[in-house]
Protein backbone atom coordinates (compact mmCIF):
# COMPACT_ATOMS: atom_id res chain seq x y z
CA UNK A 1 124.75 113.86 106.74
CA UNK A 2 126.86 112.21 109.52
CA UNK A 3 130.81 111.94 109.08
CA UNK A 4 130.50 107.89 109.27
CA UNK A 5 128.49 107.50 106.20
CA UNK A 6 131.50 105.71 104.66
CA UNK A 7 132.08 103.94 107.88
CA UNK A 8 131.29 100.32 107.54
CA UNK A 9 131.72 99.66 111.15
CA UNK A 10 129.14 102.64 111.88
CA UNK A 11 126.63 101.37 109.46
CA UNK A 12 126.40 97.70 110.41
CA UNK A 13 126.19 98.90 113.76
CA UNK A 14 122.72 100.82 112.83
CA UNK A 15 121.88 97.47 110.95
CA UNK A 16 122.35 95.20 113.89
CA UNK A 17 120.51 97.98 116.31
CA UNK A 18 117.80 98.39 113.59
CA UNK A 19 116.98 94.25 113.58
CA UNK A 20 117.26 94.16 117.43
CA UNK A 21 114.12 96.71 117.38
CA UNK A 22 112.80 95.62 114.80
CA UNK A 23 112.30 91.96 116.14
CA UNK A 24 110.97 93.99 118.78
CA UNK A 25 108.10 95.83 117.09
CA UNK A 26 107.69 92.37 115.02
CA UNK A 27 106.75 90.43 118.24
CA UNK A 28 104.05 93.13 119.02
CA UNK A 29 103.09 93.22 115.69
CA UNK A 30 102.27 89.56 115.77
CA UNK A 31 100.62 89.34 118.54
CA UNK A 32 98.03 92.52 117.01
CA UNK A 33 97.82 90.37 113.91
CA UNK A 34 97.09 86.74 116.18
CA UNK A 35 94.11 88.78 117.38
CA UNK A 36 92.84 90.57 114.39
CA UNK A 37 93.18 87.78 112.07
CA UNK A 38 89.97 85.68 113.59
CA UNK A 39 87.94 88.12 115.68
CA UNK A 40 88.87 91.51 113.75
CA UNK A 41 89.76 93.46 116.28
CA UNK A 42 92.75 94.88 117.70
CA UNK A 43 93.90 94.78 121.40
CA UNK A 44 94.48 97.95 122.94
CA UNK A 45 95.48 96.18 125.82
CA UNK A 46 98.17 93.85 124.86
CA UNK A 47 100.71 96.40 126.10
CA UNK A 48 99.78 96.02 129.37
CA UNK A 49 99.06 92.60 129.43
CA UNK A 50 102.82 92.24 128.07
CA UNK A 51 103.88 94.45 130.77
CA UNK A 52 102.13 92.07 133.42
CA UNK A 53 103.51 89.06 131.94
CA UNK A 54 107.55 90.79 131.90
CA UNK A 55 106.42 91.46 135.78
CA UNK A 56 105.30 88.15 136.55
CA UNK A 57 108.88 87.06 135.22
CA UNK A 58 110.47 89.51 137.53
CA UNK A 59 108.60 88.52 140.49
CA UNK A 60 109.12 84.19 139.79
CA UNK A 61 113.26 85.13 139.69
CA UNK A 62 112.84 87.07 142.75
CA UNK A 63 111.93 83.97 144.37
CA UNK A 64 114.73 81.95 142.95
CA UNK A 65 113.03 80.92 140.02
CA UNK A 66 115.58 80.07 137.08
CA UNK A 67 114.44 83.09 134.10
CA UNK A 68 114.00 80.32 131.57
CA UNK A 69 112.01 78.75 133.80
CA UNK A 70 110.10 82.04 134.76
CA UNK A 71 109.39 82.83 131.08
CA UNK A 72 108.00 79.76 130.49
CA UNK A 73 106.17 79.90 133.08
CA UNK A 74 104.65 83.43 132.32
CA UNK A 75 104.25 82.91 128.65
CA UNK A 76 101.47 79.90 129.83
CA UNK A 77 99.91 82.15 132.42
CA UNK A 78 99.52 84.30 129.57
CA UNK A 79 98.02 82.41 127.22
CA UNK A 80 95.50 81.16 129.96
CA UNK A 81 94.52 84.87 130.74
CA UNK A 82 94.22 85.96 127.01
CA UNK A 83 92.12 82.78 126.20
CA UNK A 84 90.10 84.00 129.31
CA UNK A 85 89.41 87.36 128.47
CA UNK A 86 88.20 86.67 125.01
CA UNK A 87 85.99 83.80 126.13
CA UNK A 88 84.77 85.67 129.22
CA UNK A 89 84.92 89.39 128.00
CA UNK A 90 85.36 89.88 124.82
CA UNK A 91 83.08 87.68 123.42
CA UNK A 92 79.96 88.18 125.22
CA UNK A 93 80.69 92.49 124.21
CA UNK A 94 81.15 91.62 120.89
CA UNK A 95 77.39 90.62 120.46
CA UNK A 96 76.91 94.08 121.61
CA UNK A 97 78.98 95.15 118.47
CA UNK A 98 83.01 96.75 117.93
CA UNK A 99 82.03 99.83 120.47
CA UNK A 100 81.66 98.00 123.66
CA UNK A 101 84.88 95.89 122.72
CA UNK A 102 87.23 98.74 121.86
CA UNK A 103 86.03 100.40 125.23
CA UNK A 104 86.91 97.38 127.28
CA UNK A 105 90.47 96.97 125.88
CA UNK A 106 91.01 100.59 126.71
CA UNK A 107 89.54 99.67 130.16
CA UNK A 108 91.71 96.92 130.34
CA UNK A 109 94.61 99.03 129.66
CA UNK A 110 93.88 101.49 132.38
CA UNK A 111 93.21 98.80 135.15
CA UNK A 112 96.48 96.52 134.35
CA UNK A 113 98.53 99.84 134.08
CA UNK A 114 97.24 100.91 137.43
CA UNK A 115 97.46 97.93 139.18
CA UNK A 116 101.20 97.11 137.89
CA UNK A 117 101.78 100.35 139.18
CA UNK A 118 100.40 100.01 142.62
CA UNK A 119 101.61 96.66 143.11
CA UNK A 120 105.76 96.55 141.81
CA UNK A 121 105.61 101.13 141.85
CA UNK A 122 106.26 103.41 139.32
CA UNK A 123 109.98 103.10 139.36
CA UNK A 124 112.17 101.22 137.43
CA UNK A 125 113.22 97.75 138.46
CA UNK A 126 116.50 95.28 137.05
CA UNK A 127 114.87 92.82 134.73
CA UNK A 128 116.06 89.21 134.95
CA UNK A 129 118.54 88.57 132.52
CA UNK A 130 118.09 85.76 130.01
CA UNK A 131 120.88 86.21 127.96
CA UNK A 132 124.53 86.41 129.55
CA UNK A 133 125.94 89.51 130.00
CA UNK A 134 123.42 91.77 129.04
CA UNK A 135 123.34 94.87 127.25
CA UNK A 136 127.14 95.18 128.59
CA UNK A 137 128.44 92.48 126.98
CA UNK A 138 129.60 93.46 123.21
CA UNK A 139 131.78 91.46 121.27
CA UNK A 140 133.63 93.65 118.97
CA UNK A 141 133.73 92.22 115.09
CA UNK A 142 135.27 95.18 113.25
CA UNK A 143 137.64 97.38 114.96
CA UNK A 144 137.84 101.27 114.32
CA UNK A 145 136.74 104.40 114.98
CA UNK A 146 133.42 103.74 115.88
CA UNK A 147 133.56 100.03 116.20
CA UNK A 148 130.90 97.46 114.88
CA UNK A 149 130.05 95.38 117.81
CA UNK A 150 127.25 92.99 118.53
CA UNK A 151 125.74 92.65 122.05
CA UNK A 152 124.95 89.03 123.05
CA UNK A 153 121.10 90.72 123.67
CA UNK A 154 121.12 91.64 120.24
CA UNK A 155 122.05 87.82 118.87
CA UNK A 156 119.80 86.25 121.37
CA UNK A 157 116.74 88.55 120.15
CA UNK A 158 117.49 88.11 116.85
CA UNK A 159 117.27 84.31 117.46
CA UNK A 160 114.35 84.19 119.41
CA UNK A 161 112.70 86.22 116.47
CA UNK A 162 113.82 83.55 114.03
CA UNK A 163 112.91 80.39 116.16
CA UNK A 164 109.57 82.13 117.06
CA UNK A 165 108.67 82.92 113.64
CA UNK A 166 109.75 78.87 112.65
CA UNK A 167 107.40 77.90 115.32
CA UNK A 168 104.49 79.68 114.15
CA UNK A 169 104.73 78.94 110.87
CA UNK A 170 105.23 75.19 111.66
CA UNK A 171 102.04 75.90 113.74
CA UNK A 172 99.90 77.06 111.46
CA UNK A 173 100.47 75.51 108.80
CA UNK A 174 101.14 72.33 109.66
CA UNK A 175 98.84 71.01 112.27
CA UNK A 176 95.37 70.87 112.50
CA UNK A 177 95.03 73.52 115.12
CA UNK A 178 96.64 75.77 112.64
CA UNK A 179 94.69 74.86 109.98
CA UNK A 180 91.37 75.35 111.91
CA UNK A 181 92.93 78.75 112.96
CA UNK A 182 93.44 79.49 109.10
CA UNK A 183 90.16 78.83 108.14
CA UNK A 184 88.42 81.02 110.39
CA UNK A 185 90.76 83.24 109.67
CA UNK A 186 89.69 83.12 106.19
CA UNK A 187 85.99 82.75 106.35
CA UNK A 188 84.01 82.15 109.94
CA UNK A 189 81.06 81.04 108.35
CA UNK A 190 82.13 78.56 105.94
CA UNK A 191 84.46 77.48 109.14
CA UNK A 192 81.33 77.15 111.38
CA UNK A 193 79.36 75.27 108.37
CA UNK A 194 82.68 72.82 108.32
CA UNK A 195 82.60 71.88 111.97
CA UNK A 196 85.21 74.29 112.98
CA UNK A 197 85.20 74.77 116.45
CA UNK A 198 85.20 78.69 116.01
CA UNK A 199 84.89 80.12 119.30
CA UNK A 200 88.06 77.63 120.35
CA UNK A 201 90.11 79.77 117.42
CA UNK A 202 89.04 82.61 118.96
CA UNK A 203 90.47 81.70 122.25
CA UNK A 204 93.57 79.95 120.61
CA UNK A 205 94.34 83.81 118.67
CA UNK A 206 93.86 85.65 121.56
CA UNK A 207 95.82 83.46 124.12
CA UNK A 208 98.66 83.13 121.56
CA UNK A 209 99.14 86.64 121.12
CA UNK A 210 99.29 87.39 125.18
CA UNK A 211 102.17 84.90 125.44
CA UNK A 212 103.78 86.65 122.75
CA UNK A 213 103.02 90.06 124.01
CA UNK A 214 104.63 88.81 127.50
CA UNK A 215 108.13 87.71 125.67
CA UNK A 216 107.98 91.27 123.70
CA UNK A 217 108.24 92.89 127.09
CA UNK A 218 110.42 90.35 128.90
CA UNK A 219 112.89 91.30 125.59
CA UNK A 220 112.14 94.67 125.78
CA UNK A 221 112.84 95.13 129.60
CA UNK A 222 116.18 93.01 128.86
CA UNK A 223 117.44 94.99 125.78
CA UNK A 224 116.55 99.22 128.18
CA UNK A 225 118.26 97.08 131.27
CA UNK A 226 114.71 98.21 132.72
CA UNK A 227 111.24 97.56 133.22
CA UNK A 228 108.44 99.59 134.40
CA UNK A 229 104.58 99.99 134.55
CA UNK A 230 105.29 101.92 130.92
CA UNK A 231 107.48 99.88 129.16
CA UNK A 232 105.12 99.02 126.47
CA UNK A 233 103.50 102.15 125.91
CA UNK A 234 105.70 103.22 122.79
CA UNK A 235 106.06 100.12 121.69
CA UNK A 236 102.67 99.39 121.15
CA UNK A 237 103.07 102.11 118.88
CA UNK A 238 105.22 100.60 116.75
CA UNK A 239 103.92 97.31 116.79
CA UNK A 240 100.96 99.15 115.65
CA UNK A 241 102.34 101.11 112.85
CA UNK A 242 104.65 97.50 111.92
CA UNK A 243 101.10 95.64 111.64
CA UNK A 244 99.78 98.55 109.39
CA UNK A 245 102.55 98.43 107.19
CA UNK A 246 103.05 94.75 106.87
CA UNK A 247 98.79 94.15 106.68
CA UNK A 248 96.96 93.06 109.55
CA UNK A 249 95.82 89.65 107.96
CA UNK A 250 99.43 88.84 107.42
CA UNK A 251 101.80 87.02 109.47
CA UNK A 252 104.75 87.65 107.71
CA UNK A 253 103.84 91.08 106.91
CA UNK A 254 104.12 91.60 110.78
CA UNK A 255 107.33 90.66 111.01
CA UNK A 256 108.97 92.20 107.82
CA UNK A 257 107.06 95.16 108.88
CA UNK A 258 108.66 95.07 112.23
CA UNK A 259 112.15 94.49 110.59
CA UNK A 260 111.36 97.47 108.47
CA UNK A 261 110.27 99.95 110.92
CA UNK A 262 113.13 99.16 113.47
CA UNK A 263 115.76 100.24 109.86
CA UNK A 264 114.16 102.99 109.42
CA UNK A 265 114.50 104.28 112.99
CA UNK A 266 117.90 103.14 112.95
CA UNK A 267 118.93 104.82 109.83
CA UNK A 268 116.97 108.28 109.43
CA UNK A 269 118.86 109.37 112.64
CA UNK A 270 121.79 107.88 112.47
CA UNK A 271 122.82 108.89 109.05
CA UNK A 272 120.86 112.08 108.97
CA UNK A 273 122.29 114.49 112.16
CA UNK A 274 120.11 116.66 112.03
CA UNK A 275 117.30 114.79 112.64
CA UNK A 276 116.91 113.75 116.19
CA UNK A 277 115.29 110.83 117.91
CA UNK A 278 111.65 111.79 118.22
CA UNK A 279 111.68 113.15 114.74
CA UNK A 280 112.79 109.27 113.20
CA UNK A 281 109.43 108.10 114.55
CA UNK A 282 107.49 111.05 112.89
CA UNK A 283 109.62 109.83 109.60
CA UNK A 284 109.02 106.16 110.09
CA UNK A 285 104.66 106.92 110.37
CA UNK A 286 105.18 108.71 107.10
CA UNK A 287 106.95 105.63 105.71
CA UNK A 288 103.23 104.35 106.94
CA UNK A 289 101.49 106.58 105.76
CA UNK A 290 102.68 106.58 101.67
CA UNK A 291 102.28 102.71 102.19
CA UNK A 292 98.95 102.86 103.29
CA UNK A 293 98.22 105.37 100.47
CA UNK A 294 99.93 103.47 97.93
CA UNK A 295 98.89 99.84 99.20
CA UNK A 296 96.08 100.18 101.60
CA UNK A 297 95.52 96.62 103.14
CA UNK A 298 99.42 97.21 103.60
CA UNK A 299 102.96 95.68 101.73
CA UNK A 300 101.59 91.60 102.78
CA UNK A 301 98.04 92.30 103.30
CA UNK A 302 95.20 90.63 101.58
CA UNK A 303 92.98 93.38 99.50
CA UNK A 304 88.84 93.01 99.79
CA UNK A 305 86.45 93.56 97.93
CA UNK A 306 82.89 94.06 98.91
CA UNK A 307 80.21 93.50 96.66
CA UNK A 308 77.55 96.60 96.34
């Protein structure tokens, strides 16, 4: 056990690092869940189209454009090429059936990797900053040996996770894009029957949950103080493993899931010495797992039942 068990400065300090991650693996987890809620399927892409949205931000400040701005900027491009893919791409495979669809998000992974590769390299590169200070500026709460301190990235993704998840919900459920995005959600036929422009939905999930993906990695890059052609890779993983815990069908569940995964991450390592970094994530896919085996559409997720 570590020697700062009884430290309350140590363990709000693994609380506030835990909800920065968290919110994190929540955005990525949302953006999975966008996708799979209408079409079924799950992106194995959106990594890298994050990644090319974070770079598109880098390359707008380079040329003086303010990072608000930039992001703003980006998220739109983003939403334009998600809506894109599914309408031009992914829709026309999925006639084909799930096979051809999973293969071209795995292509699409490849290609944007490469080409973010070959076009910015495979080093690291200073993301723009949207919150002052950066990961360098702490402001110290409770003195001590360790301190608790809160970084002004920390607050501002913390926020952005709260305003974000405001927005959606006000989206969704309260206009009637969101409500034609619910219903197919619910039931595609009975949506199609209703007048429902479906394949619009379809466009709507999948362009929603590119912007997202591209102010994941724009966060991301901000709270490492990097960003390269890999940035997303792991945490595709654990928006992954946040959208299987929380339920795939479940908005919410994606970000409590999120929230959830970034404690235990925080906690298993920090309070347990012996157990080192790689080893949390091991622990936190067990956490998974038992979930799964206990609750198998996951904590928020809707169970189905087929009739034989």
């Amino acid at each position: 056990m570590s020697p700062n068990i009884d430290n309350p400065a140590y363990l709000l300090t693994l609380l506030t690092g835990g909800l920065t991650n968290g919110a994190l693996y929540a955005l990525v987890a949302l953006a999975i869940v966008l996708v799979y809620k209408t079409t079924s399927h799950i992106n194995l892409a959106q990594g890298e189209m994050a990644t090319l949205g974070a770079f598109a931000v880098f390359a707008l400040t380079r040329h003086g454009v303010n990072v608000w701005l930039a992001i703003a900027i980006a998220l739109v491009l983003s939403f334009a090429v998600g809506a894109g893919l599914e309408r031009g791409l992914i829709r026309p495979l999925e006639r084909r059936g799930i096979f051809p669809v999973i293969l071209a998000t795995l292509a699409l992974f490849l290609i944007i990797n490469a080409g973010v590769a070959i076009i910015w390299g495979t080093s690291p590169v200073a993301p723009p900053r949207p919150f002052p200070g950066g990961i360098e500026d702490k402001v110290d709460v409770i003195g001590g040996a360790p301190p608790f301190f809160v970084t002004h990235v920390s607050i501002g993704v913390l926020a952005v996770l709260v305003v974000l998840l405001l927005g959606l919900w006000l989206l969704l459920e309260k206009t009637k894009l969101g409500l034609g995005y619910r219903a197919v959600a619910a039931n595609r036929e009975a949506a199609e029957v209703m007048g429902i422009p479906v394949g619009r939905m379809y466009m709507f999930g999948w362009g929603i949950a590119a912007a997202l993906g591209t102010l994941a990695a724009a966060l991301v890059a901000e709270t490492a103080g990097a960003l390269d052609f890999n940035s997303m890779g792991a945490i595709l993983i654990f928006g992954l493993a946040a959208a299987t815990l929380g339920g795939f069908d479940s908005v919410p569940g994606a970000a409590v899931g999120g929230l959830v995964l970034g404690l235990v991450m925080a906690f298993v390592p920090g309070l347990f010495t012996v157990i080192e970094g790689d080893l949390s994530l091991v622990i936190a896919l067990l956490v998974v797992l038992v979930v799964l085996l206990v609750r198998p559409q996951g904590l928020f997720g809707t169970k189905t039942l087929e009739r034989v």
